[in-house]
N, C-alpha and C. Protein backbone atom coordinates (compact mmCIF):
# COMPACT_ATOMS: atom_id res chain seq x y z
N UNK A 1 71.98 -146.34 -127.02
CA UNK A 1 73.15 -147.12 -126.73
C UNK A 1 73.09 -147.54 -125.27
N UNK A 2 73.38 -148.83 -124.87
CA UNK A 2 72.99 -149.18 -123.12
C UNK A 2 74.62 -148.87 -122.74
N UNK A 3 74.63 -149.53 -121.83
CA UNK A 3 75.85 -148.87 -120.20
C UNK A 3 76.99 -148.87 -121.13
N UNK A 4 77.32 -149.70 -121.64
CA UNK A 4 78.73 -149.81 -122.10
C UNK A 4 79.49 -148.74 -122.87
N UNK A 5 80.41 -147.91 -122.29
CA UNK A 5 80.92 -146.94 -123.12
C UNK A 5 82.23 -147.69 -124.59
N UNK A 6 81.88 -146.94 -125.41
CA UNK A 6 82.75 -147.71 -126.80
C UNK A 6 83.26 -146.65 -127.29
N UNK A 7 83.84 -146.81 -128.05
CA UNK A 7 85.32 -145.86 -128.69
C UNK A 7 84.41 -145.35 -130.01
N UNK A 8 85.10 -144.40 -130.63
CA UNK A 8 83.81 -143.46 -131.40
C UNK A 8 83.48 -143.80 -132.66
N UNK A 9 84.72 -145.13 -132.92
CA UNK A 9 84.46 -146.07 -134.17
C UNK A 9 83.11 -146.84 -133.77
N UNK A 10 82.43 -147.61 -132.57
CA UNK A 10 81.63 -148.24 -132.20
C UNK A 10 82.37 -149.40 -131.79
N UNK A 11 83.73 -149.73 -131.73
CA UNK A 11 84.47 -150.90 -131.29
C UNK A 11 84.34 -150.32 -129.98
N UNK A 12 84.04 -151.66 -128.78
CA UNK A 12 84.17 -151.98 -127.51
C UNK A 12 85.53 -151.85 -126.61
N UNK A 13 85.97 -151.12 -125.78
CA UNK A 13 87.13 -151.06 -125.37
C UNK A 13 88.14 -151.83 -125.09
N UNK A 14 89.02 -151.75 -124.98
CA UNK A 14 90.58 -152.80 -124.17
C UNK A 14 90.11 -152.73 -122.61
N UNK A 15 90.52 -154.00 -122.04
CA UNK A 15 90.21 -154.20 -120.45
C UNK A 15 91.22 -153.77 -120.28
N UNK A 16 92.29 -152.61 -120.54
CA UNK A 16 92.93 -151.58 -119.84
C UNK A 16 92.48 -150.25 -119.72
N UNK A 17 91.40 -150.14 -120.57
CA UNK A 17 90.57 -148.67 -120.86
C UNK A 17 89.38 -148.68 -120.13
N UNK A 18 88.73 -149.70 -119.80
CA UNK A 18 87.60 -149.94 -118.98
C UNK A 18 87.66 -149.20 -117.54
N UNK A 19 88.53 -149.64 -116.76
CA UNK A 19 88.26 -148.98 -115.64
C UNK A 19 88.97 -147.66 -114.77
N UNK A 20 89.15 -146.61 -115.78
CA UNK A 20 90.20 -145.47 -115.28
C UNK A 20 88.87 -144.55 -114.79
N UNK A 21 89.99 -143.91 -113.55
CA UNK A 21 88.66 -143.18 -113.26
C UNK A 21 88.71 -141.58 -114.14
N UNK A 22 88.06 -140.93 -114.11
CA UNK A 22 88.17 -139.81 -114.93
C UNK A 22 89.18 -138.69 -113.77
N UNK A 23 89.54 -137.38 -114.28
CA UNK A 23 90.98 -136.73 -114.36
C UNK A 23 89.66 -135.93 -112.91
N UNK A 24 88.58 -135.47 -112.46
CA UNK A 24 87.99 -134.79 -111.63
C UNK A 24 87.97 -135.96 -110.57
N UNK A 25 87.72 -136.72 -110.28
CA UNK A 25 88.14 -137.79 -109.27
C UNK A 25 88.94 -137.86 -108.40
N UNK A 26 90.36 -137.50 -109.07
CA UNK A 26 91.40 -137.88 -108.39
C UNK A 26 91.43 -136.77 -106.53
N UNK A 27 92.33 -137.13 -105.87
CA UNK A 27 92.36 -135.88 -105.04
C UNK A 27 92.81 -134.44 -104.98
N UNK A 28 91.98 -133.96 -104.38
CA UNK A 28 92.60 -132.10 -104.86
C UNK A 28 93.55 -131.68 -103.72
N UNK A 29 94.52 -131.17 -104.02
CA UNK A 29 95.32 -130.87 -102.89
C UNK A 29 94.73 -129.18 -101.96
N UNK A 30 94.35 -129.12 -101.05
CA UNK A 30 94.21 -128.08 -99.93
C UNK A 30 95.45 -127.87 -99.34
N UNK A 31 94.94 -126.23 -99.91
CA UNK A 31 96.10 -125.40 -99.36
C UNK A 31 95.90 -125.13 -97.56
N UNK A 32 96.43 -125.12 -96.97
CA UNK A 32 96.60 -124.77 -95.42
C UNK A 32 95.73 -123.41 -95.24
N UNK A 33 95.21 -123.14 -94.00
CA UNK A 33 94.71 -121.97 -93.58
C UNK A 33 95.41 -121.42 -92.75
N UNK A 34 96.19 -120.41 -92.47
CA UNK A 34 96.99 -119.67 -91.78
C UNK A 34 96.37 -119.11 -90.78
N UNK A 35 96.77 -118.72 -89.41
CA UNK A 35 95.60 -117.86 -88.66
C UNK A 35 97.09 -116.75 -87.99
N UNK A 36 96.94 -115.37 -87.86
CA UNK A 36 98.02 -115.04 -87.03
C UNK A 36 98.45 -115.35 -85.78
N UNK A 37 99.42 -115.18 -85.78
CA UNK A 37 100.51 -116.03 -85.18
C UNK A 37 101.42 -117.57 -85.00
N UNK A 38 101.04 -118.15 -86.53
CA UNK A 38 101.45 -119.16 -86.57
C UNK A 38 102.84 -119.09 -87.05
N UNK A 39 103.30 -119.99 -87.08
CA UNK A 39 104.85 -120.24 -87.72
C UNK A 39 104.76 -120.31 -88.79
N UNK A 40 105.79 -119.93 -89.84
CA UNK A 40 105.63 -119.94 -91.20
C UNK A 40 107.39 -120.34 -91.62
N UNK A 41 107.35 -120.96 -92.73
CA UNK A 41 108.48 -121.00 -93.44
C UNK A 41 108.98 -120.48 -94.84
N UNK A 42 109.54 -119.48 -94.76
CA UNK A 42 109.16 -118.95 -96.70
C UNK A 42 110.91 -118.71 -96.86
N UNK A 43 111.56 -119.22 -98.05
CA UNK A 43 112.85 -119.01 -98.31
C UNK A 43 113.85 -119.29 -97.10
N UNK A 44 113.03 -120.46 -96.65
CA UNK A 44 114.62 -120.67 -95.56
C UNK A 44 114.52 -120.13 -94.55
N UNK A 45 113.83 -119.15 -94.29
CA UNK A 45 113.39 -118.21 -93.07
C UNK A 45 112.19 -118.65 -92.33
N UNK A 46 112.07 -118.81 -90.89
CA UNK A 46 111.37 -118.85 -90.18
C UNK A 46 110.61 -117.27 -89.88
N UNK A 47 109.24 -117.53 -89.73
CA UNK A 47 108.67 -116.24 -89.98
C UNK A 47 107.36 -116.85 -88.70
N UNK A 48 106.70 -115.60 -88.66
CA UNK A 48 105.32 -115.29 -87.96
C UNK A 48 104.28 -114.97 -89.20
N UNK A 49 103.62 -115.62 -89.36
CA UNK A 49 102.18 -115.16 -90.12
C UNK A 49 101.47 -114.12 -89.40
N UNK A 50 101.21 -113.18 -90.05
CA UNK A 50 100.72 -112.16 -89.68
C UNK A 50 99.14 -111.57 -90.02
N UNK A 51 99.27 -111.71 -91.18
CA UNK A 51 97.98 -111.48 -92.02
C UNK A 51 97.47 -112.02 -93.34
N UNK A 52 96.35 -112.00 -94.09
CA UNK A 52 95.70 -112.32 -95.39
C UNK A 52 96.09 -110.55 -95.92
N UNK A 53 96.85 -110.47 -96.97
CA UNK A 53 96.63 -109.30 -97.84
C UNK A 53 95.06 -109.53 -99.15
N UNK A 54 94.13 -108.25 -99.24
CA UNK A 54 92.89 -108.23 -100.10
C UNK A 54 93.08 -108.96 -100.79
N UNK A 55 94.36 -108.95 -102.14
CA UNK A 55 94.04 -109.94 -103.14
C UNK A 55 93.91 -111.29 -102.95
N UNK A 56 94.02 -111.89 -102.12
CA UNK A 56 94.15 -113.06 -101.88
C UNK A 56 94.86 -113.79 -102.34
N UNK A 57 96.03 -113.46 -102.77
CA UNK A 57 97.30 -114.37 -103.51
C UNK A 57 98.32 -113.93 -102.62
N UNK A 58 97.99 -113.28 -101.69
CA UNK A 58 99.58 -112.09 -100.72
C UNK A 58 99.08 -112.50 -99.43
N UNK A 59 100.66 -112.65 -98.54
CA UNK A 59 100.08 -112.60 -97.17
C UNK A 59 101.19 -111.97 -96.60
N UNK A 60 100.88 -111.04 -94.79
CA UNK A 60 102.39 -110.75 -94.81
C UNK A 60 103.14 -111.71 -93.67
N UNK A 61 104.16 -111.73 -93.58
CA UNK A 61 105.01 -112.29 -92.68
C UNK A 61 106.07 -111.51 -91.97
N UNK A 62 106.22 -111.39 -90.28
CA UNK A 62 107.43 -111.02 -89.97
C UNK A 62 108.17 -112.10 -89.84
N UNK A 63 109.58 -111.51 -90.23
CA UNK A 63 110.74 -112.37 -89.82
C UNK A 63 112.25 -111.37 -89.52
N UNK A 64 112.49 -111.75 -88.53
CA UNK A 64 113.49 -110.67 -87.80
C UNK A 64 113.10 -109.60 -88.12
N UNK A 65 112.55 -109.11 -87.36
CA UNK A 65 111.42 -107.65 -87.16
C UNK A 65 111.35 -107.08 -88.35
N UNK A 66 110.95 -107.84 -89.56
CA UNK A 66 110.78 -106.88 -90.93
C UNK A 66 109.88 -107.70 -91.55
N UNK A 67 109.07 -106.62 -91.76
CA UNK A 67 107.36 -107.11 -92.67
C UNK A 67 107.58 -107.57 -93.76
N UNK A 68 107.53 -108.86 -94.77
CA UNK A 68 107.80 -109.55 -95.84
C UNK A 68 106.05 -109.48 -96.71
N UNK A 69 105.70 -109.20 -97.54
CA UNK A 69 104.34 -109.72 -98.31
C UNK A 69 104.98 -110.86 -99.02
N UNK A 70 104.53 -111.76 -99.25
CA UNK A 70 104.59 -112.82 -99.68
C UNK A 70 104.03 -113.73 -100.50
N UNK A 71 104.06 -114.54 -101.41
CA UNK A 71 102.61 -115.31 -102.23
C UNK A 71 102.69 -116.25 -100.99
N UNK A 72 101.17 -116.79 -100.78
CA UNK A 72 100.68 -117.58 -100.00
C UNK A 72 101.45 -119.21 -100.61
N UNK A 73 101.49 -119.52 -101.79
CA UNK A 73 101.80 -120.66 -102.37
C UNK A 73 102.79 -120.95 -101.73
N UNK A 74 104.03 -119.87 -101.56
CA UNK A 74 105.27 -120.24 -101.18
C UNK A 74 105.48 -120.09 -99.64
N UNK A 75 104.42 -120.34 -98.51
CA UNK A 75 104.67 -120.41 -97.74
C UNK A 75 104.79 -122.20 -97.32
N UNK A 76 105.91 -122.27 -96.15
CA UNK A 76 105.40 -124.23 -95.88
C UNK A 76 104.87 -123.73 -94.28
């Protein structure tokens, strides 16, 4: 079969199906890298980044002198 991709009947596509790009293409969103002592925002609270916890889904944060672990997702 040459270049042209066709639908699995062997009919030729719609010139709306022709040019999508595929779903791995698009852009991936990057998560931020934290380093201690940065500013952090988690629930409204201004915080200090403190550390990476092992699992790598946890980090901790002070905020008004009390150690928070935290998911990384929900930091801004």
């Amino acid at each position: 079969m040459s270049g042209r991709a066709r639908l699995p009947g062997g009919a030729p596509r719609k010139a709306s199906q022709r040019n999508t790009r595929p779903a791995s293409a698009l852009p991936q969103r990057v998560a931020p890298v934290w380093k201690p002592g940065d500013q952090v925002r988690w629930q409204e609270r201004t915080g200090v980044f403190r550390r990476y916890v092992e699992d790598d889904v946890h980090a901790e944060i002070v905020s008004a002198e009390r150690v928070y672990r935290v998911r990384l997702a929900d930091l801004r």
